[in-house]
PDB file of N, CA and C in Angstrom:
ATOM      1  N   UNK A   1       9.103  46.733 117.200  1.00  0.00           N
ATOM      2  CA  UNK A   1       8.749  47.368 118.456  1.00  0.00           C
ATOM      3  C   UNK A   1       9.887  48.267 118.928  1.00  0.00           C
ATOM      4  N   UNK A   2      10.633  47.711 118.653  1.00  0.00           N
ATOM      5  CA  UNK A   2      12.331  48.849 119.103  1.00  0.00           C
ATOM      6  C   UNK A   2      12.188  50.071 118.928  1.00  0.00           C
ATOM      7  N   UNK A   3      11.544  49.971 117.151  1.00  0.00           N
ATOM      8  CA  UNK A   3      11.676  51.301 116.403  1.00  0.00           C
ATOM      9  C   UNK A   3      10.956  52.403 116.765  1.00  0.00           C
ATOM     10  N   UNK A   4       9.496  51.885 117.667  1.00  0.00           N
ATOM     11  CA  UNK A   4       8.802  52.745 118.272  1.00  0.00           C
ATOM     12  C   UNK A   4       8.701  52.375 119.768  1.00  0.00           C
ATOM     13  N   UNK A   5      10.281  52.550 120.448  1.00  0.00           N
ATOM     14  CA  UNK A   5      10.251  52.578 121.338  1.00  0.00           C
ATOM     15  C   UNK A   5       9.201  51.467 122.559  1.00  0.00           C
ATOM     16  N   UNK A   6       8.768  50.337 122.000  1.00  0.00           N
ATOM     17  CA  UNK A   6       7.947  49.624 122.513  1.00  0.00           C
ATOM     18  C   UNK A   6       8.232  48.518 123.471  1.00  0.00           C
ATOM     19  N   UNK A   7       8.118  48.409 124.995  1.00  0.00           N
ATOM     20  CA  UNK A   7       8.539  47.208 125.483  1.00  0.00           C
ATOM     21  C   UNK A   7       7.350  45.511 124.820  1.00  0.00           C
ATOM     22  N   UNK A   8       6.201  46.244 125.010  1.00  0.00           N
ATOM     23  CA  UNK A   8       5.389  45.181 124.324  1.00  0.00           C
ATOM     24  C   UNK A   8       3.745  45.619 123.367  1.00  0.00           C
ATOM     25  N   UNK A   9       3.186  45.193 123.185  1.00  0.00           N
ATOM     26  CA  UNK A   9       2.031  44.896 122.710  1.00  0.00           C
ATOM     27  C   UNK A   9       1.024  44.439 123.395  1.00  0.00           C
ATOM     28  N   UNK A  10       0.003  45.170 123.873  1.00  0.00           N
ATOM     29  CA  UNK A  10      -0.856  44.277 124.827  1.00  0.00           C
ATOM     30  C   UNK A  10      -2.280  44.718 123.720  1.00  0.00           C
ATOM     31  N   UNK A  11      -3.169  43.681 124.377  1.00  0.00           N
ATOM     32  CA  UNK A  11      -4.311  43.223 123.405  1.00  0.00           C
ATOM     33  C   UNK A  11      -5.158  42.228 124.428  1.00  0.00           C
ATOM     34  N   UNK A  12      -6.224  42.276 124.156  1.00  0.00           N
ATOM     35  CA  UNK A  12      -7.450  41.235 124.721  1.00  0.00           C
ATOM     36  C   UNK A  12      -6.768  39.770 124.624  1.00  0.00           C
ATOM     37  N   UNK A  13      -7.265  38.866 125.471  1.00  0.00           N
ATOM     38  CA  UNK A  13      -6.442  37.508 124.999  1.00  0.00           C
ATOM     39  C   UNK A  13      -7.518  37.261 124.130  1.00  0.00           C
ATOM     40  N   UNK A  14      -8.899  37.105 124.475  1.00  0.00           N
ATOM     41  CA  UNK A  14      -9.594  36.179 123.164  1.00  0.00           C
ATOM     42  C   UNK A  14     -10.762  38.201 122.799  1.00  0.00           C
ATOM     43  N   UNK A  15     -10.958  37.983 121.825  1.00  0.00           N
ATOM     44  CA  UNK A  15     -12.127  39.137 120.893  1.00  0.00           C
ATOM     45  C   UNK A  15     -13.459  38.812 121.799  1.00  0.00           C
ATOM     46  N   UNK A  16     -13.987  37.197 122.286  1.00  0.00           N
ATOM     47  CA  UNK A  16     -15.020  37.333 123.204  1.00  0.00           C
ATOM     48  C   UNK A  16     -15.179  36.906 124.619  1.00  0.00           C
ATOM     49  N   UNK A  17     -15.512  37.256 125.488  1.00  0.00           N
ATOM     50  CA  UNK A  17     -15.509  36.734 126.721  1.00  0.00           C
ATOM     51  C   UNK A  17     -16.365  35.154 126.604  1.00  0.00           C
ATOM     52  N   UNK A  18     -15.991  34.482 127.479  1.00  0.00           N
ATOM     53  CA  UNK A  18     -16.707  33.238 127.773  1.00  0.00           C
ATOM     54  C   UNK A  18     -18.029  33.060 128.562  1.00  0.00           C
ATOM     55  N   UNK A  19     -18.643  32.137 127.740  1.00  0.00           N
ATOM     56  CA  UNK A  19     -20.439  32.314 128.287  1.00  0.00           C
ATOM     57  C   UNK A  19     -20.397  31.815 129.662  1.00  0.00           C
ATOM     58  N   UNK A  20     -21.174  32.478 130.797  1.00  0.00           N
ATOM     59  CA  UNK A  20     -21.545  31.800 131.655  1.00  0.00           C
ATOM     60  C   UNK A  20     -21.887  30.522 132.611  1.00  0.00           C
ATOM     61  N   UNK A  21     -22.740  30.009 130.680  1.00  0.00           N
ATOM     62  CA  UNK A  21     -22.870  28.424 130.799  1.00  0.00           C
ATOM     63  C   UNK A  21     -22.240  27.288 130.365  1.00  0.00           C
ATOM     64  N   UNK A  22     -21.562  26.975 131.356  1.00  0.00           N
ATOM     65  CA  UNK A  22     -20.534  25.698 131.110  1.00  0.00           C
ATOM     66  C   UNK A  22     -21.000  24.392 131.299  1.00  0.00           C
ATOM     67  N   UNK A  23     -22.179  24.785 131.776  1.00  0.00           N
ATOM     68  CA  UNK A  23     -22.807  22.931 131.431  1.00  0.00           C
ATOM     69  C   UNK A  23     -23.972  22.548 130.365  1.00  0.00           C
ATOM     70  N   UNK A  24     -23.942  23.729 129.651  1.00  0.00           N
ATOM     71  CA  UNK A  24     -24.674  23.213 128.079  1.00  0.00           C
ATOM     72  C   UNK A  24     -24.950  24.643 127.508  1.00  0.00           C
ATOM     73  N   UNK A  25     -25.867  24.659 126.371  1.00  0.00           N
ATOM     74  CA  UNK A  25     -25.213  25.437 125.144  1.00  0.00           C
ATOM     75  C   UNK A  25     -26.075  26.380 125.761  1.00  0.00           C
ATOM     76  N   UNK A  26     -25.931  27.565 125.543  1.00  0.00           N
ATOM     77  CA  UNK A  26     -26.536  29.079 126.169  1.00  0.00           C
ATOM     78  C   UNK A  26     -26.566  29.727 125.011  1.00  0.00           C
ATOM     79  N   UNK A  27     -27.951  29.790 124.234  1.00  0.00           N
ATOM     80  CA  UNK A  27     -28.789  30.429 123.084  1.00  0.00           C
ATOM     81  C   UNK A  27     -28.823  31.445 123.263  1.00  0.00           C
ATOM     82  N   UNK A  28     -28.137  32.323 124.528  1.00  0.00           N
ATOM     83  CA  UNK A  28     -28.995  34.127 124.313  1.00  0.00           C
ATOM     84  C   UNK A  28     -27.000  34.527 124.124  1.00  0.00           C
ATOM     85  N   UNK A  29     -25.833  33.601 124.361  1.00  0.00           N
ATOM     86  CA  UNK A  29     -24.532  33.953 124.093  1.00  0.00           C
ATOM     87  C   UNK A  29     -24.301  34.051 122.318  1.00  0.00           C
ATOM     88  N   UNK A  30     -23.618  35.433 122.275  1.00  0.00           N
ATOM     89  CA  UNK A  30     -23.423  36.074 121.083  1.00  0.00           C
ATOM     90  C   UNK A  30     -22.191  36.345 120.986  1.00  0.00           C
ATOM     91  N   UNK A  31     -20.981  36.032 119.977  1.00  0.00           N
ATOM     92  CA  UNK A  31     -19.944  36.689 119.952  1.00  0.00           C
ATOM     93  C   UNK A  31     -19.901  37.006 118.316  1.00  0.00           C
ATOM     94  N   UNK A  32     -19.934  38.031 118.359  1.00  0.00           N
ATOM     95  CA  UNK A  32     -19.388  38.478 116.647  1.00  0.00           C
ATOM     96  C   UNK A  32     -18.287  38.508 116.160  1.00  0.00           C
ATOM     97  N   UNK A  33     -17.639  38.149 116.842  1.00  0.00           N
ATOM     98  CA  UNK A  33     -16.075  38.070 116.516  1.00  0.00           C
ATOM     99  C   UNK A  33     -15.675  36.805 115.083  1.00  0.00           C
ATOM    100  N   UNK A  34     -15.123  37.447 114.087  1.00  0.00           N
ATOM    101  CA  UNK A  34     -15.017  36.149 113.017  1.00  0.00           C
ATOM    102  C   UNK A  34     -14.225  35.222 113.732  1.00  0.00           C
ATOM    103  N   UNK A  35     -12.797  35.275 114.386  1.00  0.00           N
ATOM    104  CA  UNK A  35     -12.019  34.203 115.065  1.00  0.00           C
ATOM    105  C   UNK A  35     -12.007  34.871 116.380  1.00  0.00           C
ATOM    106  N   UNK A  36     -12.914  34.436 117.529  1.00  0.00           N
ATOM    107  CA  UNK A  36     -12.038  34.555 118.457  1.00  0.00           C
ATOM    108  C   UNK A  36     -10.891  34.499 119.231  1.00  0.00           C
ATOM    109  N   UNK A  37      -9.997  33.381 118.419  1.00  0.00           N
ATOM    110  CA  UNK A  37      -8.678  33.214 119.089  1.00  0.00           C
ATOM    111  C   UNK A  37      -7.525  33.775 117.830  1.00  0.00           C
ATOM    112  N   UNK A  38      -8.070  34.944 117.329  1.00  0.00           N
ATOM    113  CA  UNK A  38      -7.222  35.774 115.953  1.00  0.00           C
ATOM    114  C   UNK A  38      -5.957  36.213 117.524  1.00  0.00           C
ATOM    115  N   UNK A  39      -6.526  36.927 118.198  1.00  0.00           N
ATOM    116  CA  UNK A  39      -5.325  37.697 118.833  1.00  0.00           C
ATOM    117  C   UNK A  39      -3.969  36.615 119.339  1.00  0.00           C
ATOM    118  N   UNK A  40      -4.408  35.251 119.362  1.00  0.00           N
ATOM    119  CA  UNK A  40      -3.477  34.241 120.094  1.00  0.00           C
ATOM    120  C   UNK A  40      -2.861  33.810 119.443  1.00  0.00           C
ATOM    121  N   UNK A  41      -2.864  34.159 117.592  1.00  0.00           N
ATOM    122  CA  UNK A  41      -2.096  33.419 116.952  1.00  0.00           C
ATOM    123  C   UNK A  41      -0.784  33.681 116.379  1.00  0.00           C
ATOM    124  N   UNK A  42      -0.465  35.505 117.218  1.00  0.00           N
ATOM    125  CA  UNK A  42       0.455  36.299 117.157  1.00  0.00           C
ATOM    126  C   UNK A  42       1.222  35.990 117.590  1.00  0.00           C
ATOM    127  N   UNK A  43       1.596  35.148 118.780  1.00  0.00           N
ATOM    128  CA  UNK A  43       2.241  34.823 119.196  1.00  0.00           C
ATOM    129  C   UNK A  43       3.084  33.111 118.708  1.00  0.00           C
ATOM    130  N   UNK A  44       2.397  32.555 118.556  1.00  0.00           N
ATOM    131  CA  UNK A  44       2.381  31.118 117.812  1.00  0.00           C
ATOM    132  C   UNK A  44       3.170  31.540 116.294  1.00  0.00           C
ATOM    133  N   UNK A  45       2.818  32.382 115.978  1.00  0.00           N
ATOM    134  CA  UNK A  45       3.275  33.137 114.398  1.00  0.00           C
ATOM    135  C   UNK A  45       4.712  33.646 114.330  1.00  0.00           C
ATOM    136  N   UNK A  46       4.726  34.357 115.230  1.00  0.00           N
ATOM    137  CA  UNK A  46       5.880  35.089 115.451  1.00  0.00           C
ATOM    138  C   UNK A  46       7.464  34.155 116.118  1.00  0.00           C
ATOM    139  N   UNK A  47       6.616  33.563 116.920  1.00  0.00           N
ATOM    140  CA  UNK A  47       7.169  32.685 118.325  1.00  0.00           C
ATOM    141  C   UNK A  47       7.888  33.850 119.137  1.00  0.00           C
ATOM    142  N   UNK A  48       7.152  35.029 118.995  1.00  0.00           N
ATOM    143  CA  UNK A  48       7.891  35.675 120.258  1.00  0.00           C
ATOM    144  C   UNK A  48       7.476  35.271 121.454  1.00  0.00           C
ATOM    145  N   UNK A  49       7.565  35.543 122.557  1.00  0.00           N
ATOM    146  CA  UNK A  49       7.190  35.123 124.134  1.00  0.00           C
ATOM    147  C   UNK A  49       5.780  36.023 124.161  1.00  0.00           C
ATOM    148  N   UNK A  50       4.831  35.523 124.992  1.00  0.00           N
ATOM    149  CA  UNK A  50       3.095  36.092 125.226  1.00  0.00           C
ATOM    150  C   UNK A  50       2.859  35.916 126.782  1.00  0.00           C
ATOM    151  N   UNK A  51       2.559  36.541 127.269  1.00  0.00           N
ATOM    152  CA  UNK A  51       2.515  36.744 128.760  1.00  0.00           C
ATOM    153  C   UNK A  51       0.780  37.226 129.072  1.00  0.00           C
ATOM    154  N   UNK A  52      -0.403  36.276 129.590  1.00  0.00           N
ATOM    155  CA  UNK A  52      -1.621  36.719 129.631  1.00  0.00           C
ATOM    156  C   UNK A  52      -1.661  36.642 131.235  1.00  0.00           C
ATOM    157  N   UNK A  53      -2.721  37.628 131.837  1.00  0.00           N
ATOM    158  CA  UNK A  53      -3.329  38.106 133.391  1.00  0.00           C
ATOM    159  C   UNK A  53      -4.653  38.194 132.970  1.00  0.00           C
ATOM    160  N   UNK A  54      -5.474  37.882 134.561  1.00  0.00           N
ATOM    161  CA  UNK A  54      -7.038  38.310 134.487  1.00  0.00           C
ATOM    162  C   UNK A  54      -6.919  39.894 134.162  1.00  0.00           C
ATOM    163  N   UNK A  55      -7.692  40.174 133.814  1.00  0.00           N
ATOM    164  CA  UNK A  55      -8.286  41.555 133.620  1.00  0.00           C
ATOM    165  C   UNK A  55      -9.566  42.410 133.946  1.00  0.00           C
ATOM    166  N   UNK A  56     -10.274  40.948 134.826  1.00  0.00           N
ATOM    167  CA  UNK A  56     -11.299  41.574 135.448  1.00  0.00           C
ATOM    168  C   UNK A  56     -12.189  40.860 135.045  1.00  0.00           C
ATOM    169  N   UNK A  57     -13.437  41.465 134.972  1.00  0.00           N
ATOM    170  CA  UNK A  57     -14.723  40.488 135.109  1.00  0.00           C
ATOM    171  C   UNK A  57     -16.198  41.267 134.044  1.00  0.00           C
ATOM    172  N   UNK A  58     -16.418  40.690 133.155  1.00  0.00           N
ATOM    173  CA  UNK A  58     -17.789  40.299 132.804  1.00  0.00           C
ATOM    174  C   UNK A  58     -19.043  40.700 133.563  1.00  0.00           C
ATOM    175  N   UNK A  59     -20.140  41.152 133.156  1.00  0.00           N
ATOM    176  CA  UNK A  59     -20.935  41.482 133.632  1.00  0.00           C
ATOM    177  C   UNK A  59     -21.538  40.162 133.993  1.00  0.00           C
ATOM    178  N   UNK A  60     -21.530  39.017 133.288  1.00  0.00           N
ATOM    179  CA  UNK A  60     -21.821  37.825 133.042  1.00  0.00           C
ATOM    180  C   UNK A  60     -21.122  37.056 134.436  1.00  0.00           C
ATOM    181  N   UNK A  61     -20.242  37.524 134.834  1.00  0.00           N
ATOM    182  CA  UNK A  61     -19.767  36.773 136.057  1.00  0.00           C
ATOM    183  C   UNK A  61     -18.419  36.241 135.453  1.00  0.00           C
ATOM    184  N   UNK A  62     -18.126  36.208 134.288  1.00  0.00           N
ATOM    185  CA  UNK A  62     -16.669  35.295 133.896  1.00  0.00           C
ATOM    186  C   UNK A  62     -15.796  36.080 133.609  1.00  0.00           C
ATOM    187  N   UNK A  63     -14.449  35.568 133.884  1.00  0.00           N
ATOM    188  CA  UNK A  63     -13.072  36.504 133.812  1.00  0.00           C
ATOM    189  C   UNK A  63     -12.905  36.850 132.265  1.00  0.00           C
ATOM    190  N   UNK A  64     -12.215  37.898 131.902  1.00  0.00           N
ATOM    191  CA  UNK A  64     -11.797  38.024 130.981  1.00  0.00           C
ATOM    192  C   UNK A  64      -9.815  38.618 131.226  1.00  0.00           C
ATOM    193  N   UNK A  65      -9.277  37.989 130.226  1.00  0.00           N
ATOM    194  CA  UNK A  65      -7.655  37.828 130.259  1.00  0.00           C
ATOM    195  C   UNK A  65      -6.839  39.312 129.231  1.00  0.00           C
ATOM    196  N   UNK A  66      -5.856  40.210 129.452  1.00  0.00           N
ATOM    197  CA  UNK A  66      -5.464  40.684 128.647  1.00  0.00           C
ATOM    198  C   UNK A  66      -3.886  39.769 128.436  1.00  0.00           C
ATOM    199  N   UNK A  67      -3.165  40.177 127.391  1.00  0.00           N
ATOM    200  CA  UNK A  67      -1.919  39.446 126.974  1.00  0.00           C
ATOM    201  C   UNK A  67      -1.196  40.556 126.822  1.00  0.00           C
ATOM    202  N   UNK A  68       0.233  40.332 127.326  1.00  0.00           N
ATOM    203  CA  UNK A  68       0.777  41.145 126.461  1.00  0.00           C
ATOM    204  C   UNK A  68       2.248  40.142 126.015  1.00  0.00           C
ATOM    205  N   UNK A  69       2.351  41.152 124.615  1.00  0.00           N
ATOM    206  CA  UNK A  69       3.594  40.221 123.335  1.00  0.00           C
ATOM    207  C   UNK A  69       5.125  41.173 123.809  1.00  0.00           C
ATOM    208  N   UNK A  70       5.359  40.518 123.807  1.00  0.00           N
ATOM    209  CA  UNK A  70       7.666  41.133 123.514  1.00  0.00           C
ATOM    210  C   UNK A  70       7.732  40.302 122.334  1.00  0.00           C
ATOM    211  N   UNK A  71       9.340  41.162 121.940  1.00  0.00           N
ATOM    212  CA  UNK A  71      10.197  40.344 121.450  1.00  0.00           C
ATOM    213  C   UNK A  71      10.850  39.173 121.920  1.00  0.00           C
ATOM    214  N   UNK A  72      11.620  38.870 120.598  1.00  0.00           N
ATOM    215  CA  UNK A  72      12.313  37.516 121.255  1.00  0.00           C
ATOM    216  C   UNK A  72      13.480  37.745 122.722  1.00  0.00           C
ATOM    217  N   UNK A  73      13.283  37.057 123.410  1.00  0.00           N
ATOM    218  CA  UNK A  73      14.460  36.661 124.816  1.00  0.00           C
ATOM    219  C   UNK A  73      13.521  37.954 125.571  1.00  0.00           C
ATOM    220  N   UNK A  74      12.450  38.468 125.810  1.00  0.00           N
ATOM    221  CA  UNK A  74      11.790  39.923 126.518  1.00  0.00           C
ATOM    222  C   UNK A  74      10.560  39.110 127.587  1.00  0.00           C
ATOM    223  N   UNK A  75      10.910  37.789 128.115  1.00  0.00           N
ATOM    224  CA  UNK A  75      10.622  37.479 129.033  1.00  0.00           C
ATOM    225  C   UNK A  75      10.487  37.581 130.623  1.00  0.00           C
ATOM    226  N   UNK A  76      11.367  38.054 130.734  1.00  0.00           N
ATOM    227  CA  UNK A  76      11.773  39.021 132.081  1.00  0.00           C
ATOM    228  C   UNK A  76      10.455  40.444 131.934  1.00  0.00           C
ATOM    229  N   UNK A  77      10.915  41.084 131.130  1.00  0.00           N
ATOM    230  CA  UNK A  77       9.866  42.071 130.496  1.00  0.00           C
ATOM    231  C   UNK A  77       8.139  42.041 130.756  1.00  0.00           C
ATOM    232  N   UNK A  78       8.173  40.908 129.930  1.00  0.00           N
ATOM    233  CA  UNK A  78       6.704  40.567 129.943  1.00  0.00           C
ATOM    234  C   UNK A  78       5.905  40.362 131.333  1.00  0.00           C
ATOM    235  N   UNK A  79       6.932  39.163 131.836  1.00  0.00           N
ATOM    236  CA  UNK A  79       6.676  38.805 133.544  1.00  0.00           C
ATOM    237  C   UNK A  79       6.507  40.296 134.490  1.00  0.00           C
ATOM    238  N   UNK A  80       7.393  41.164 134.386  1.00  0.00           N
ATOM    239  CA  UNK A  80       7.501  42.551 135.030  1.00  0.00           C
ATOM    240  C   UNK A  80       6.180  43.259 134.915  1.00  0.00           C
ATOM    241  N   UNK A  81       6.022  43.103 133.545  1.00  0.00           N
ATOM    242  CA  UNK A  81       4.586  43.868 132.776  1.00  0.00           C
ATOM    243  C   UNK A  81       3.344  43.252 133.696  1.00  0.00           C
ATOM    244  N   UNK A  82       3.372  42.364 133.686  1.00  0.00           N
ATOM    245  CA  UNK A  82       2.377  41.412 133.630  1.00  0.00           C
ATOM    246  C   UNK A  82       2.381  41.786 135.440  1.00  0.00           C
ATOM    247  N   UNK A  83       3.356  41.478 136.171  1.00  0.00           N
ATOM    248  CA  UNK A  83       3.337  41.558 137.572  1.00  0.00           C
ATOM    249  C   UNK A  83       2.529  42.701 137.902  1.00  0.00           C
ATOM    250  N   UNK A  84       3.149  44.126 137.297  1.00  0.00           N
ATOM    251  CA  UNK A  84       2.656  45.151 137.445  1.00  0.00           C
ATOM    252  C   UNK A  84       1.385  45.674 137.318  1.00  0.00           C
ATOM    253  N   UNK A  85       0.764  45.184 136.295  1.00  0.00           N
ATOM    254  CA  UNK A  85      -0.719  44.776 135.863  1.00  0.00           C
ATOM    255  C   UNK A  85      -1.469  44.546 137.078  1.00  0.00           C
ATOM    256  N   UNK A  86      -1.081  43.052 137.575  1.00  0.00           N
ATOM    257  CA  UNK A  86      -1.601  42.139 138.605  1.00  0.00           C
ATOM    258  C   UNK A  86      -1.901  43.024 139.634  1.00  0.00           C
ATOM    259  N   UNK A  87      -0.543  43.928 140.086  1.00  0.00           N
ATOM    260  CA  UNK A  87      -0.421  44.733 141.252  1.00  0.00           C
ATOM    261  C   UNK A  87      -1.620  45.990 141.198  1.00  0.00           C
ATOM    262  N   UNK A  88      -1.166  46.596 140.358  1.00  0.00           N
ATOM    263  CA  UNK A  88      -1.590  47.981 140.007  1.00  0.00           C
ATOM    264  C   UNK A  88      -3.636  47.514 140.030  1.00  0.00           C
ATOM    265  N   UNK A  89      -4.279  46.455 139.186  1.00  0.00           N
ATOM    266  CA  UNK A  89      -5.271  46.341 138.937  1.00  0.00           C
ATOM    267  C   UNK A  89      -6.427  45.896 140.128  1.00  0.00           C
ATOM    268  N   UNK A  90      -5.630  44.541 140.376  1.00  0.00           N
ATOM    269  CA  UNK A  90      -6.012  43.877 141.453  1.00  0.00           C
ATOM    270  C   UNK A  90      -7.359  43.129 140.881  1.00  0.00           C
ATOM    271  N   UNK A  91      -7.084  42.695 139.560  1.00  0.00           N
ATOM    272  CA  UNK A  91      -8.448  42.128 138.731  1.00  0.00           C
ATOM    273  C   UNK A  91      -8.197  40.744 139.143  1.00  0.00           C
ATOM    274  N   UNK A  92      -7.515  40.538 139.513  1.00  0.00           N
ATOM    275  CA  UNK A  92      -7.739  38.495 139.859  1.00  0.00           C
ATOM    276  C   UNK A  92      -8.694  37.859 140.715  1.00  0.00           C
ATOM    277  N   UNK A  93      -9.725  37.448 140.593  1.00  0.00           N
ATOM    278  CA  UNK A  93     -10.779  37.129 141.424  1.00  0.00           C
ATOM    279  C   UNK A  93     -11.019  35.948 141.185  1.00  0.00           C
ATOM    280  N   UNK A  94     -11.798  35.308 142.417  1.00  0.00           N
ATOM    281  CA  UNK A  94     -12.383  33.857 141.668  1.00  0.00           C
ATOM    282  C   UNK A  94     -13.726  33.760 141.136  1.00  0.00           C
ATOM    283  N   UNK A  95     -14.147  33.487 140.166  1.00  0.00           N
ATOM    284  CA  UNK A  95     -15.076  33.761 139.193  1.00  0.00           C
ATOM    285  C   UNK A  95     -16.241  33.047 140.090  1.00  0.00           C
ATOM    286  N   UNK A  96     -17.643  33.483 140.166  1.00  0.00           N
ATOM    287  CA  UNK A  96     -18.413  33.302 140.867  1.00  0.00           C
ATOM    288  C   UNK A  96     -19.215  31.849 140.167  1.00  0.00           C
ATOM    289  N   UNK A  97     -18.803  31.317 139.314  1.00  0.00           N
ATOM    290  CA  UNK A  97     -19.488  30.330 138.675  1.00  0.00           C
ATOM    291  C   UNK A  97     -18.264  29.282 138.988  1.00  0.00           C
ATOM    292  N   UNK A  98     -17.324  29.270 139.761  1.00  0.00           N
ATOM    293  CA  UNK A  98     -16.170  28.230 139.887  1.00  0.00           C
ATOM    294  C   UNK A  98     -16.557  27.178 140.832  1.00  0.00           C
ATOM    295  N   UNK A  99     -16.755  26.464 140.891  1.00  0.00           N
ATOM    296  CA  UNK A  99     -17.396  25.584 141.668  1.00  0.00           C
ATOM    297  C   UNK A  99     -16.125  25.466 143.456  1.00  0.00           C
ATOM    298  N   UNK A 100     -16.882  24.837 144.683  1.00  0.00           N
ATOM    299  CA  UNK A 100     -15.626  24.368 145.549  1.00  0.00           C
ATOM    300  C   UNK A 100     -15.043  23.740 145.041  1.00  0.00           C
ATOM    301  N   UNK A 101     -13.547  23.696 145.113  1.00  0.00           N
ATOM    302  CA  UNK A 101     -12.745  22.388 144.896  1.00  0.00           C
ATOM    303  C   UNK A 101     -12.467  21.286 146.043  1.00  0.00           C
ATOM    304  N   UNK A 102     -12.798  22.145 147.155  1.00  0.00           N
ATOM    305  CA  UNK A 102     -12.185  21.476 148.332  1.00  0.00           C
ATOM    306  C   UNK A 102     -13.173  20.403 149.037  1.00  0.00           C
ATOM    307  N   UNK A 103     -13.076  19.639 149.416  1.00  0.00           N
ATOM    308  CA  UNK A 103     -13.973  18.604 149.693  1.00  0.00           C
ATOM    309  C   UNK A 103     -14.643  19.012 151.233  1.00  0.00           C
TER     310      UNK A 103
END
């Protein structure tokens, strides 16, 4: 990443968004993706530091996450990245299928 001037790598966290239905199996959900969790294992692989934010929302109603990768000790970095994201986007919402928590 140095070599081309790169603070990080950003990428989808998972290839498919998450189905709607969380309380049993939902037959019309499709992901073509061979591994959905291929993009997460870059980090695990590498052991560089991975920094993921919402990224907004699904037509479906559910969040979807982007990540972004540094190098090693580019933690500060990532957090900055990632803050800026947060700021700039303003994608953090509470997903309309989240149940109350509060009693």
């Amino acid at each position: 990443m140095k070599k081309n001037n790169l603070d990080a790598i950003v990428f989808p966290t998972m290839a498919c968004p998450a189905s709607n239905r969380f309380d049993k199996e939902d037959p019309t959900y499709v992901c073509n993706a061979y591994d959905t969790y291929a993009a997460s294992y870059v980090a695990s692989a590498t052991g560089f530091p991975e920094v993921t934010v919402p990224a907004g929302m699904v037509e479906a109603g559910v969040p979807v996450g982007i990540s972004f990768l540094g190098t090693a000790y580019s933690e500060q970095t990532l957090l900055n990245l990632a803050y800026s994201f947060e700021q700039a986007t303003k994608a953090r919402t509470v997903p309309v299928h989240t149940p109350n928590l509060r009693p």
